[in-house]
Protein backbone atom coordinates (compact mmCIF):
# COMPACT_ATOMS: atom_id res chain seq x y z
CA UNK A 1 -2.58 57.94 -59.98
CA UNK A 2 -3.04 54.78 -58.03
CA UNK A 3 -0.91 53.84 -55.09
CA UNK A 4 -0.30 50.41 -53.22
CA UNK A 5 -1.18 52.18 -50.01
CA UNK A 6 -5.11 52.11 -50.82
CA UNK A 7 -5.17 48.37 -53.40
CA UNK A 8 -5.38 44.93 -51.47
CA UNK A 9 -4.98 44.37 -47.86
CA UNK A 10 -4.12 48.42 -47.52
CA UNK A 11 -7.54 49.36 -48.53
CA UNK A 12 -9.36 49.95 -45.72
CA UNK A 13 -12.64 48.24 -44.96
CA UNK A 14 -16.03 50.19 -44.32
CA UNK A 15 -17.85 48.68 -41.61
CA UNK A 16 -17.44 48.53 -37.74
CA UNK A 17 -17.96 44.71 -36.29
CA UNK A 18 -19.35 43.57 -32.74
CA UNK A 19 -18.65 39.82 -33.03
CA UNK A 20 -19.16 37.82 -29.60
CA UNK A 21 -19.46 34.31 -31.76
CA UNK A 22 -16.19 33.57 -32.55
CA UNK A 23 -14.68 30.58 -34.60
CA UNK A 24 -11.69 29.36 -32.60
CA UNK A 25 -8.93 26.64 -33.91
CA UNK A 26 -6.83 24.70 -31.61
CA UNK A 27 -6.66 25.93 -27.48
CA UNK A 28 -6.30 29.67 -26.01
CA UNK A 29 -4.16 29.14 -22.93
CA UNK A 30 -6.70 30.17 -20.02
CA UNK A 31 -3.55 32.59 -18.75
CA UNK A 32 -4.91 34.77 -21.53
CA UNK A 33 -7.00 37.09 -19.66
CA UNK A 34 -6.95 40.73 -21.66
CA UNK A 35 -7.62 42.45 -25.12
CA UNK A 36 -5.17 42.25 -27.76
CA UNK A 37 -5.50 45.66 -29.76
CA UNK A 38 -4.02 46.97 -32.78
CA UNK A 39 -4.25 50.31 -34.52
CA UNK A 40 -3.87 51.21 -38.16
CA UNK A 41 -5.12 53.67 -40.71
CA UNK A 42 -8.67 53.67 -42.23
CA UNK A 43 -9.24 56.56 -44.44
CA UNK A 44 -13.47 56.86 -45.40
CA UNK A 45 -14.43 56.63 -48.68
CA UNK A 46 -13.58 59.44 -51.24
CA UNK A 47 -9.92 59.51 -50.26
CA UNK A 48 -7.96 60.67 -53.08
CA UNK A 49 -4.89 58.15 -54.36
CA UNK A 50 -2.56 61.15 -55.54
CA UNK A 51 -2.71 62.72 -51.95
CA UNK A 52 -2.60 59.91 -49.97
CA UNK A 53 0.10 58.92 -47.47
CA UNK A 54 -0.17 55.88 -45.54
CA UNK A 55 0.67 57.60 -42.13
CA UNK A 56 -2.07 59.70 -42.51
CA UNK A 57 -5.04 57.53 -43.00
CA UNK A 58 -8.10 58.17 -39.77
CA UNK A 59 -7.23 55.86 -37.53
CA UNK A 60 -9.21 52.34 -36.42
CA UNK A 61 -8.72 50.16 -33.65
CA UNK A 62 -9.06 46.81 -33.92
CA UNK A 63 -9.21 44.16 -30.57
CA UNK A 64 -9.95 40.96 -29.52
CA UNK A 65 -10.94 39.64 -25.73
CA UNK A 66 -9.39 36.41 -24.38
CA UNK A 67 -10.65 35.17 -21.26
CA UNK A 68 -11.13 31.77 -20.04
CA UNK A 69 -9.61 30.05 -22.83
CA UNK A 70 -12.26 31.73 -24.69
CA UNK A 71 -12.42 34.72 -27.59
CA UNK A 72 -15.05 36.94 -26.23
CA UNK A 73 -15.27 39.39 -29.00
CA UNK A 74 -13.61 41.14 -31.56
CA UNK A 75 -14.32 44.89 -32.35
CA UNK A 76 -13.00 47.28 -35.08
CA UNK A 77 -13.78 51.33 -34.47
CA UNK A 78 -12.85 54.20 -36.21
CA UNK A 79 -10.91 56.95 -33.70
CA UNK A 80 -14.10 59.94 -33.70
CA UNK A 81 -12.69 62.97 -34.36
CA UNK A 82 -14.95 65.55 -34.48
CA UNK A 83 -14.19 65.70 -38.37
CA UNK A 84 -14.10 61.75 -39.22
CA UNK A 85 -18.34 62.06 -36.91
CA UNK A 86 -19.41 64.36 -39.42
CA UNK A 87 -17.77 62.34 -42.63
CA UNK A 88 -19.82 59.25 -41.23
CA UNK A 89 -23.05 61.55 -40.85
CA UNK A 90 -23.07 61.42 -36.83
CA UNK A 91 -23.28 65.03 -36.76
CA UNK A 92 -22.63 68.31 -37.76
CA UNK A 93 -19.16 68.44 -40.06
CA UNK A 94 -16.82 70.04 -38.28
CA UNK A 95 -12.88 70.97 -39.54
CA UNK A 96 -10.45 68.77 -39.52
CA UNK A 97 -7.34 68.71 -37.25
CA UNK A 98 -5.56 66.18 -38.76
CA UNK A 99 -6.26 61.97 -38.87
CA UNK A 100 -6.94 60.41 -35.83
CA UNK A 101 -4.55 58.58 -33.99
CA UNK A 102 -3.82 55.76 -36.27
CA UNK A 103 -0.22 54.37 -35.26
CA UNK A 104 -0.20 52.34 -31.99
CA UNK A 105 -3.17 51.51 -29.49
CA UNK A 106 -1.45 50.92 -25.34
CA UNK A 107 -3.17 50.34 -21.97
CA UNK A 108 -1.69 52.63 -19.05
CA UNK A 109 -3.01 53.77 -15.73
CA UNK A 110 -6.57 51.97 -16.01
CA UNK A 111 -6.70 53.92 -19.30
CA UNK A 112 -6.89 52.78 -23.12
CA UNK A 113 -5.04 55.44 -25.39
CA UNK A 114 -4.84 55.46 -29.45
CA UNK A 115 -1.63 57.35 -30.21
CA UNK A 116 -0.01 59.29 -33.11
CA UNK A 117 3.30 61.52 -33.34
CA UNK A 118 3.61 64.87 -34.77
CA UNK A 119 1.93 67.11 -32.60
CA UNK A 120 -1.65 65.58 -33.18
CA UNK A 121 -4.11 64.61 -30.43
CA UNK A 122 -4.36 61.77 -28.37
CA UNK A 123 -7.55 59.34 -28.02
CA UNK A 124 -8.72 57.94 -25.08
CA UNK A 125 -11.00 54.91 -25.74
CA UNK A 126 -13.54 52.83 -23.60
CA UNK A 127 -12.71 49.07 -22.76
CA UNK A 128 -15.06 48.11 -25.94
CA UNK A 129 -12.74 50.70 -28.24
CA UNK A 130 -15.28 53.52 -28.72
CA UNK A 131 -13.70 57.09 -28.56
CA UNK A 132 -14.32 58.95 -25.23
CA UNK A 133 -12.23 62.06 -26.66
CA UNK A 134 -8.63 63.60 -26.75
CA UNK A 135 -6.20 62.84 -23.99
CA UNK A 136 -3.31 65.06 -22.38
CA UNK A 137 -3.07 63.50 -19.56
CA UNK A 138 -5.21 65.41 -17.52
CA UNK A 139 -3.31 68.39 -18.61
CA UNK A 140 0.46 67.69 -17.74
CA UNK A 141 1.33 66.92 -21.22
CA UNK A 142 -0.30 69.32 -24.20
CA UNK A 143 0.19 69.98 -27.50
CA UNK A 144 1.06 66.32 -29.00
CA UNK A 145 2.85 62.92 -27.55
CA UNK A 146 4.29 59.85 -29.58
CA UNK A 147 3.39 57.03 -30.70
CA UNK A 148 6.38 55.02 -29.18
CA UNK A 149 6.49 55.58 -25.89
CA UNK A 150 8.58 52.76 -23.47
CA UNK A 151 7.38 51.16 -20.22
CA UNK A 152 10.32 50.56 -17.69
CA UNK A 153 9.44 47.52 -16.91
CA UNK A 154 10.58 48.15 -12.98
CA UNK A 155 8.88 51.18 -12.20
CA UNK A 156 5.71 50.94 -14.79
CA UNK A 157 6.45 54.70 -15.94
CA UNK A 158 6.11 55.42 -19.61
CA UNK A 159 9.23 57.02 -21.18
CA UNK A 160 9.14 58.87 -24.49
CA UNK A 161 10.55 61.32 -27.13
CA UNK A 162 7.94 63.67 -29.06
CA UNK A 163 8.58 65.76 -31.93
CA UNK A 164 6.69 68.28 -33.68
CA UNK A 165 6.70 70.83 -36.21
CA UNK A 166 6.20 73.53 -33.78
CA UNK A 167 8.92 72.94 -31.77
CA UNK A 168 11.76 73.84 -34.34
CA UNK A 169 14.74 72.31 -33.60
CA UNK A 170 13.81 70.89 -30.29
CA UNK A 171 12.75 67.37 -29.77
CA UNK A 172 10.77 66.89 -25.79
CA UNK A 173 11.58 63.73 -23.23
CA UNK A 174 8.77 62.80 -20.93
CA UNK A 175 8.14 60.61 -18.22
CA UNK A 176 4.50 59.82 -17.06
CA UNK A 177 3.65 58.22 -14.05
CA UNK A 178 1.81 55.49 -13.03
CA UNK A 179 -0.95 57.83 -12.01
CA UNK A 180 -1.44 59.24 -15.80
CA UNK A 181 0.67 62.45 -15.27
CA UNK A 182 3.36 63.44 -16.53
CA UNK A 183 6.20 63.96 -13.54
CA UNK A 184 8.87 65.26 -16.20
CA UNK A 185 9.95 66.86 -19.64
CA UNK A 186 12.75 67.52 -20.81
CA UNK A 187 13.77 70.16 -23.75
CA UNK A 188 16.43 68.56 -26.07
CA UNK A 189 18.16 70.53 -29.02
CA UNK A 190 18.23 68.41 -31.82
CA UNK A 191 19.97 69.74 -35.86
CA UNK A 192 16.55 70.98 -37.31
CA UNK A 193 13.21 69.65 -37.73
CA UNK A 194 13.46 66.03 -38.04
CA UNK A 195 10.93 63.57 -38.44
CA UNK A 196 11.68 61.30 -34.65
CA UNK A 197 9.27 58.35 -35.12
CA UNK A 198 10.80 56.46 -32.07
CA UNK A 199 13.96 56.17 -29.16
CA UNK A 200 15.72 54.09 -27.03
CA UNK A 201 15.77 53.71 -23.32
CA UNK A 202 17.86 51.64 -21.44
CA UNK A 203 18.61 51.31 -17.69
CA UNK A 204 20.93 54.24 -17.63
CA UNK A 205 20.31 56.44 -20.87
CA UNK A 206 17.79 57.91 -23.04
CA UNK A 207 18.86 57.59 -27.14
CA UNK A 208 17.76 59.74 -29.72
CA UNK A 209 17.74 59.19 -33.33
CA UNK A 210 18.23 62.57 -35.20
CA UNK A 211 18.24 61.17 -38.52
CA UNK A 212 17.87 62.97 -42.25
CA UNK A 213 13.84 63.00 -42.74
CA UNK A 214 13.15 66.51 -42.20
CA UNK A 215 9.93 68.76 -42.19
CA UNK A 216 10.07 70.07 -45.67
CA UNK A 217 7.95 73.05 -46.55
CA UNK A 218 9.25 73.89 -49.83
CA UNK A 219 8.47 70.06 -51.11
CA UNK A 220 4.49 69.92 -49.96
CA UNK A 221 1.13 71.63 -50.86
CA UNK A 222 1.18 73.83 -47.34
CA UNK A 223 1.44 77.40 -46.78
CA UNK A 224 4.93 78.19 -45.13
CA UNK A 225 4.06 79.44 -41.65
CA UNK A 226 1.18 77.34 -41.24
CA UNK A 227 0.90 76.45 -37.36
CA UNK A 228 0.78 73.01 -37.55
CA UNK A 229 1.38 71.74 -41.16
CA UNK A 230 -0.49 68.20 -41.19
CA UNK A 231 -3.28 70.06 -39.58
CA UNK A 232 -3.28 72.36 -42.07
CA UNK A 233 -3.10 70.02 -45.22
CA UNK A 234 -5.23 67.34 -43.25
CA UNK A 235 -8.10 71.13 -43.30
CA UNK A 236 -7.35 71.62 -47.13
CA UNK A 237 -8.15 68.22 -48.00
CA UNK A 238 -4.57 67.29 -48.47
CA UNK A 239 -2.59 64.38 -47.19
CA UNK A 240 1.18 64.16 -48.54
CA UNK A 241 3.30 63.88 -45.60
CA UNK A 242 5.26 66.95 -44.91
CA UNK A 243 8.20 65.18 -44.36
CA UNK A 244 11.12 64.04 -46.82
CA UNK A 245 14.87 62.97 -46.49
CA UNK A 246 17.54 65.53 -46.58
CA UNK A 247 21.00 64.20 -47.71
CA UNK A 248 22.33 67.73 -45.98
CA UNK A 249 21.12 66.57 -42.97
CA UNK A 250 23.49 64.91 -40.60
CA UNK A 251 23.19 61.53 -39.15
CA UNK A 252 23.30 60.95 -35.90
CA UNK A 253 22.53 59.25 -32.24
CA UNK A 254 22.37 61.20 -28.89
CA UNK A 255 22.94 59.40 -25.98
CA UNK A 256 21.94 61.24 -22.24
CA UNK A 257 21.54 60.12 -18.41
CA UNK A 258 17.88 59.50 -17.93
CA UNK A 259 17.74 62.59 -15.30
CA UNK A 260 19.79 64.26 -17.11
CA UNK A 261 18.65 67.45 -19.13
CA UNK A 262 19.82 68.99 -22.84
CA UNK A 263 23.34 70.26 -21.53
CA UNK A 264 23.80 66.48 -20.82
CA UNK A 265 23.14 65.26 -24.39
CA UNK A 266 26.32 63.37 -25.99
CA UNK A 267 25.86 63.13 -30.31
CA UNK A 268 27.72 60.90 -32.21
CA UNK A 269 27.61 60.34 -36.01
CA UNK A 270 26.60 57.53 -37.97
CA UNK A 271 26.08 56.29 -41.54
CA UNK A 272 23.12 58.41 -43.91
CA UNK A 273 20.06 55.89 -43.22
CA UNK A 274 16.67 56.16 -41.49
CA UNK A 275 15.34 54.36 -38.53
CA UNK A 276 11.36 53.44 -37.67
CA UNK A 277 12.22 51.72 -34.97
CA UNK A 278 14.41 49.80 -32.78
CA UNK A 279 14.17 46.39 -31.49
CA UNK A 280 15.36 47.15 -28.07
CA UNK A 281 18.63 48.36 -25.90
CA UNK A 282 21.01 47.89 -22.92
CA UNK A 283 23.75 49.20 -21.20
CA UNK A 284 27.14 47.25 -21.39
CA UNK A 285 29.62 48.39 -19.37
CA UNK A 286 30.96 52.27 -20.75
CA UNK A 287 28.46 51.10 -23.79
CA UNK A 288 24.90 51.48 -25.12
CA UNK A 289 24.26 48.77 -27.25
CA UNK A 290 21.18 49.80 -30.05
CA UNK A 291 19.40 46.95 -31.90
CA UNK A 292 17.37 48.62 -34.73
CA UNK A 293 15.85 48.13 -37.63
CA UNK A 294 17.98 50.23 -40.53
CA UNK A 295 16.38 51.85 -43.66
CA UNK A 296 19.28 52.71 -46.12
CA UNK A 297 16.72 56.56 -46.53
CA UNK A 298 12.76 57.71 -46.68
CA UNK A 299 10.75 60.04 -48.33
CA UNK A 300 13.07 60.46 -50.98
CA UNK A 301 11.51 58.88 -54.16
CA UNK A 302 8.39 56.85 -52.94
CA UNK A 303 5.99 59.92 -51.06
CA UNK A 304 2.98 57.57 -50.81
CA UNK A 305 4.55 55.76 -48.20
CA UNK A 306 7.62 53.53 -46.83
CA UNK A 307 9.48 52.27 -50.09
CA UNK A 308 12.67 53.04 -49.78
CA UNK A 309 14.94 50.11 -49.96
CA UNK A 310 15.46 47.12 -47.92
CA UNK A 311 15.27 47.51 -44.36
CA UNK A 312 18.08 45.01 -42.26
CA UNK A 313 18.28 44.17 -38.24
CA UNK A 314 21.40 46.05 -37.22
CA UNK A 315 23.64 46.70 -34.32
CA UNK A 316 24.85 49.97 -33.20
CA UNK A 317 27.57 50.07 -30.40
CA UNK A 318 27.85 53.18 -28.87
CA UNK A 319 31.41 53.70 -27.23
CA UNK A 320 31.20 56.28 -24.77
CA UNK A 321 34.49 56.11 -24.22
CA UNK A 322 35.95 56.29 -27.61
CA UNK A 323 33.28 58.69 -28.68
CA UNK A 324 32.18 56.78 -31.43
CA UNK A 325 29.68 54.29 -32.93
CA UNK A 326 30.01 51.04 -34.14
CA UNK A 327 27.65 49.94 -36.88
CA UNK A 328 27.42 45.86 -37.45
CA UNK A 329 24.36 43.61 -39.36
CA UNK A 330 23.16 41.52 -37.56
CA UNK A 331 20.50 40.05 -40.45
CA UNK A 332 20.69 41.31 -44.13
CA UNK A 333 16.90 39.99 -44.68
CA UNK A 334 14.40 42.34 -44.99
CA UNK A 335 12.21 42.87 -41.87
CA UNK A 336 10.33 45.91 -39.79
CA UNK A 337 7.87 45.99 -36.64
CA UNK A 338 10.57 44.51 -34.16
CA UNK A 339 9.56 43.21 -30.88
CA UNK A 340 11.18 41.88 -27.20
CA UNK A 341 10.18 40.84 -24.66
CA UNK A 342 8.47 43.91 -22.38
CA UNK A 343 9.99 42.81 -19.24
CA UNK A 344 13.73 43.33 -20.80
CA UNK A 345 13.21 46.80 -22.62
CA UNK A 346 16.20 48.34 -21.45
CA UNK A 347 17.79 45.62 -20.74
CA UNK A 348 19.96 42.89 -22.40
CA UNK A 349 17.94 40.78 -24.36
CA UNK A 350 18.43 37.61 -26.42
CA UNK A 351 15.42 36.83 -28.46
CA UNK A 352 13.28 39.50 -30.74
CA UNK A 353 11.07 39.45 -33.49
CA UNK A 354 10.48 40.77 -36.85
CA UNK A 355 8.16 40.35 -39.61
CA UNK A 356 9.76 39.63 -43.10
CA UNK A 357 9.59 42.71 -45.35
CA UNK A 358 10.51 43.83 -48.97
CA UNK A 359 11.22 47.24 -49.24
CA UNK A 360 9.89 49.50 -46.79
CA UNK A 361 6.99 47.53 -45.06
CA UNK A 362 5.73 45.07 -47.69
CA UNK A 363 5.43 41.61 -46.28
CA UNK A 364 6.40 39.01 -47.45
CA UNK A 365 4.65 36.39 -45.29
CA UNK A 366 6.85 35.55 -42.95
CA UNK A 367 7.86 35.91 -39.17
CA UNK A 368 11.31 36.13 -37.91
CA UNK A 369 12.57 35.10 -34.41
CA UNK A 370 16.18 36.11 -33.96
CA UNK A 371 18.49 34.43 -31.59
CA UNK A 372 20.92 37.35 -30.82
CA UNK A 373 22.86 34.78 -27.99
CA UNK A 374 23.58 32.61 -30.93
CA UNK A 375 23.66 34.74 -34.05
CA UNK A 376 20.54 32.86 -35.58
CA UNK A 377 17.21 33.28 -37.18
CA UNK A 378 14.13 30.89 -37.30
CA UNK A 379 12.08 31.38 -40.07
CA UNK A 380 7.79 30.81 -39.93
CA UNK A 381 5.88 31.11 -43.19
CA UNK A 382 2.32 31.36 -43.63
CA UNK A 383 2.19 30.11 -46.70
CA UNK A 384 0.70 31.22 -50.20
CA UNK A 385 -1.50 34.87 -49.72
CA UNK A 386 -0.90 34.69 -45.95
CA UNK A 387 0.03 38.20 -44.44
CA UNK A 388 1.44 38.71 -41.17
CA UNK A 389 1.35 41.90 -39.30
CA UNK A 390 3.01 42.67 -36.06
CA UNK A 391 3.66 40.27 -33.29
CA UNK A 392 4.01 40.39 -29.63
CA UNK A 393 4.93 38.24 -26.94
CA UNK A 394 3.51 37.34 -23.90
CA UNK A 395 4.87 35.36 -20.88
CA UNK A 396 2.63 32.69 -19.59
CA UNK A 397 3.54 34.10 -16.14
CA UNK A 398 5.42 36.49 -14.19
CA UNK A 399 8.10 34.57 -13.94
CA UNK A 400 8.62 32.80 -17.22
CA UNK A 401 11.68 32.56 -19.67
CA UNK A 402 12.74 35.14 -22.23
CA UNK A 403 10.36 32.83 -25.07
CA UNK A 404 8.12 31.32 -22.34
CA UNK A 405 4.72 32.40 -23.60
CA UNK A 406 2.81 33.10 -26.75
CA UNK A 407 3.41 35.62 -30.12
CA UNK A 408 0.16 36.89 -31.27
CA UNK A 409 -0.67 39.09 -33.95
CA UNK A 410 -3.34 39.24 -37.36
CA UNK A 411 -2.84 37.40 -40.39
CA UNK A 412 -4.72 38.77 -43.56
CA UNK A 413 -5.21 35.64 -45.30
CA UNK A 414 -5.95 36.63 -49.68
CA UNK A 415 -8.18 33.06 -50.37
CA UNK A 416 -11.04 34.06 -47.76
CA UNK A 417 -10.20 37.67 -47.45
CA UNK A 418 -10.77 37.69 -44.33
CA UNK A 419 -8.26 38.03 -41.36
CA UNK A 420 -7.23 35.48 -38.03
CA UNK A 421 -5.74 36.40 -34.84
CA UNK A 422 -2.78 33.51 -34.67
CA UNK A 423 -1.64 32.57 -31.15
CA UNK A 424 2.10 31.18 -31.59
CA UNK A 425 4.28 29.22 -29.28
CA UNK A 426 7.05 31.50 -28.79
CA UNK A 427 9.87 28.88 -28.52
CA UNK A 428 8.93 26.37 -30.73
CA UNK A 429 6.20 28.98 -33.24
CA UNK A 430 4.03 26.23 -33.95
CA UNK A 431 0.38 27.74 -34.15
CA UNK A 432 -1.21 27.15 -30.53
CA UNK A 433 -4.46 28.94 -31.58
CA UNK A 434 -6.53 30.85 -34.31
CA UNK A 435 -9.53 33.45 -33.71
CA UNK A 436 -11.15 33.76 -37.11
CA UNK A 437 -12.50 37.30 -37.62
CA UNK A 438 -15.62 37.88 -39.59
CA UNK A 439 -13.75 40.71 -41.83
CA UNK A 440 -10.20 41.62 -42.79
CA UNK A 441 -7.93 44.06 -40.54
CA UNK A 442 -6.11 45.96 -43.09
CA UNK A 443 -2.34 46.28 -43.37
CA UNK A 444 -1.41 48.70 -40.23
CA UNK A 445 0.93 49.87 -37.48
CA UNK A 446 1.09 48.43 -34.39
CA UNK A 447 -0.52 47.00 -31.00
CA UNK A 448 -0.23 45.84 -27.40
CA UNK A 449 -1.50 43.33 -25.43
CA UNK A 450 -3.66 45.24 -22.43
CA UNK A 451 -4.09 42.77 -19.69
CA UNK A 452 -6.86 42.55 -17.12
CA UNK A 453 -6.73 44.53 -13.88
């Protein structure tokens, strides 16, 4: 049985690039001085289509330097589990604990970390992406981390919410300093086992999205008791994901005082639907204000991967005084990977963007940048065969505007098959620049932008 997740730009490709000869359109601003890295899933050959699930392909890092007004290099490697060495022949087979961490790729405390949720390890890579080995930051942190985790943008700390199977009906906040060590977690009770891709942080409050995608035993090929259950399928050769939604399941937000602990938690209900992940939050007076991207459910039909209806840009007022939540649309086109501004996470924002999407995270090739101050969206297409992927912005200096700076993010592009890294103006998105890759970076999750030290 084939599946979308492994035809077209979602297969993945099966060779690892050192390019230092780069083909560059147009001018990289000389403020550029860092790697722009992106992570995504890259199962080896032999991967079976009935079993696959796109959240569980091995994960590959792909980057790009800019320095000088110059692309240095780009570089694609596969995370090295112990398991994925021995399937390329680098040594000895060993078993496998799962893929490695194929979902976001982030720079913190002079290290380079590939992340994944679920209770899987943690990669630390070198500066040129090859895998040094799991991280827990040195030991403060075991047994799994996220891969959504927020940087408050005043103190440089890294905020997040981590679920796992393990942890029954418990969901953990942490806080890691700027040293690499986690200084706090936090125990929160949530309904059951749900599946807690990503959270909200704003200047005063934590949020939590306890939402009806559930661990679901009964529904995949894993023995009931089994440890950890993606290790356990990911060992038997098997990669559904063990996760589905639950109609029984309520719906609903918590809201707590970032020192505060699980006593502290407030819940309030909203509508049946599933969120990936939100654009961004702030506090507004007695209110927490949630920008997210909505998915009407998951997992319920489509088990290959995110097909599940059209996901919209909505707005979720939390009244903390009224105890209840107010649920508005802000854009009825379809759209995922949100992004804002890193300097305002927590904080009111008024531009974000999106990339156009069909159902689930099919796009459509186009890029969204929504005004929220005016209640407006600009619209850039890529034209004919042109794939975008997730953008991000970045300020041409400390000090600039809200749109001051550059997006940047991969483009697969059908005609050449190959892929570009497109530099965008952020206020006006005219192209600024284009790194043309020698390969194609396949349909994936997300990425940062790591600056120099």
């Amino acid at each position: 049985m084939a599946t979308q997740f492994l035809e077209d730009n979602f297969a993945p490709v099966g060779r690892e690039h050192t390019s230092t000869r780069l083909e560059v359109t147009g001018h990289i601003p000389e403020y550029l001085d860092g790697r722009y890295l992106r992570n995504g899933p890259n199962p080896p050959a032999g991967t079976d289509p009935e079993t696959y699930h796109w959240f569980l392909g091995d994960g590959m890092v792909h980057g790009v330097r800019l320095r000088g007004g110059r692309a240095e290099w780009y570089r694609n490697r596969w995370i090295r589990t112990p398991h994925l060495a021995g399937v390329l022949g680098e040594r000895e087979a060993a078993a496998s604990t799962g893929p490695g961490a194929n979902t976001n790729v982030i720079g913190h405390a002079g290290r380079t970390l590939a992340l994944i949720e679920g209770g899987l390890p943690q990669w630390e890579l070198t500066e040129e992406l090859d895998t040094i080995g799991p991280c827990d930051f040195d030991g403060t942190l075991p047994g799994g981390y996220t891969a959504h985790p927020k940087r408050d943008p005043r103190t440089g700390e890294l905020h997040a919410v981590s679920y796992r199977f393990g942890l029954g009906n418990r969901v953990q906040y942490s806080v890691i300093g700027t040293d690499g060590r986690a200084r706090r977690t936090v125990d929160i009770e949530v309904t059951g086992a749900p599946m807690m891709h990503d959270f909200s942080l704003t200047e005063r409050y934590v949020v939590f999205y306890d939402l009806p995608v559930t661990f679901a035993p009964d529904q995949t090929p894993v023995a009931v008791g089994a440890p950890d259950p993606l290790r356990a399928m990911a060992g038997r050769g098997v990669s559904a994901l063990p996760y589905r939604w639950n109609p029984r399941y309520p719906a609903r937000v918590g809201v707590t005082p970032r020192e505060g602990d699980n006593g502290d938690v407030r819940w309030f209900d909203v509508e049946p639907c599933y969120v990936f992940h939100p654009l961004n939050a702030h506090d507004a007076g007695d209110r927490v204000v949630l920008d997210v991207v909505r998915h009407p459910k998951m997992f319920d039909r489509e088990l290959h991967g995110p097909e599940e209806g059209t996901p919209t840009l909505d707005r979720w007022t939390v009244d903390l005084s009224a105890g209840k939540v107010l649920e508005d649309r802000l854009d009825e086109h379809g759209q995922e990977f949100p992004r804002v501004d890193e300097r305002l996470v927590g904080r009111q924002h008024r531009y974000g963007y999106a990339v156009a999407a069909g159902n689930g995270f099919s796009g459509s090739g186009a890029l969204y940048k929504h005004d929220l101050a005016k209640g407006s969206a600009s619209t850039l297409s890529f034209g004919a065969g042109r794939l975008p992927g997730e953008f991000v912005f970045i300020p041409s200096h400390v000090d600039a505007a809200e749109d001051e700076g550059v997006l940047m993010g991969f483009v697969f592009d059908a005609a050449t098959h190959r892929s570009e890294l497109a530099l965008l103006d952020a206020a006006t998105l005219e192209t600024v620049a284009t790194v043309h890759l020698p390969d194609r970076v396949p349909h994936g999750f997300h990425g940062n932008w790591v600056p120099s030290v």
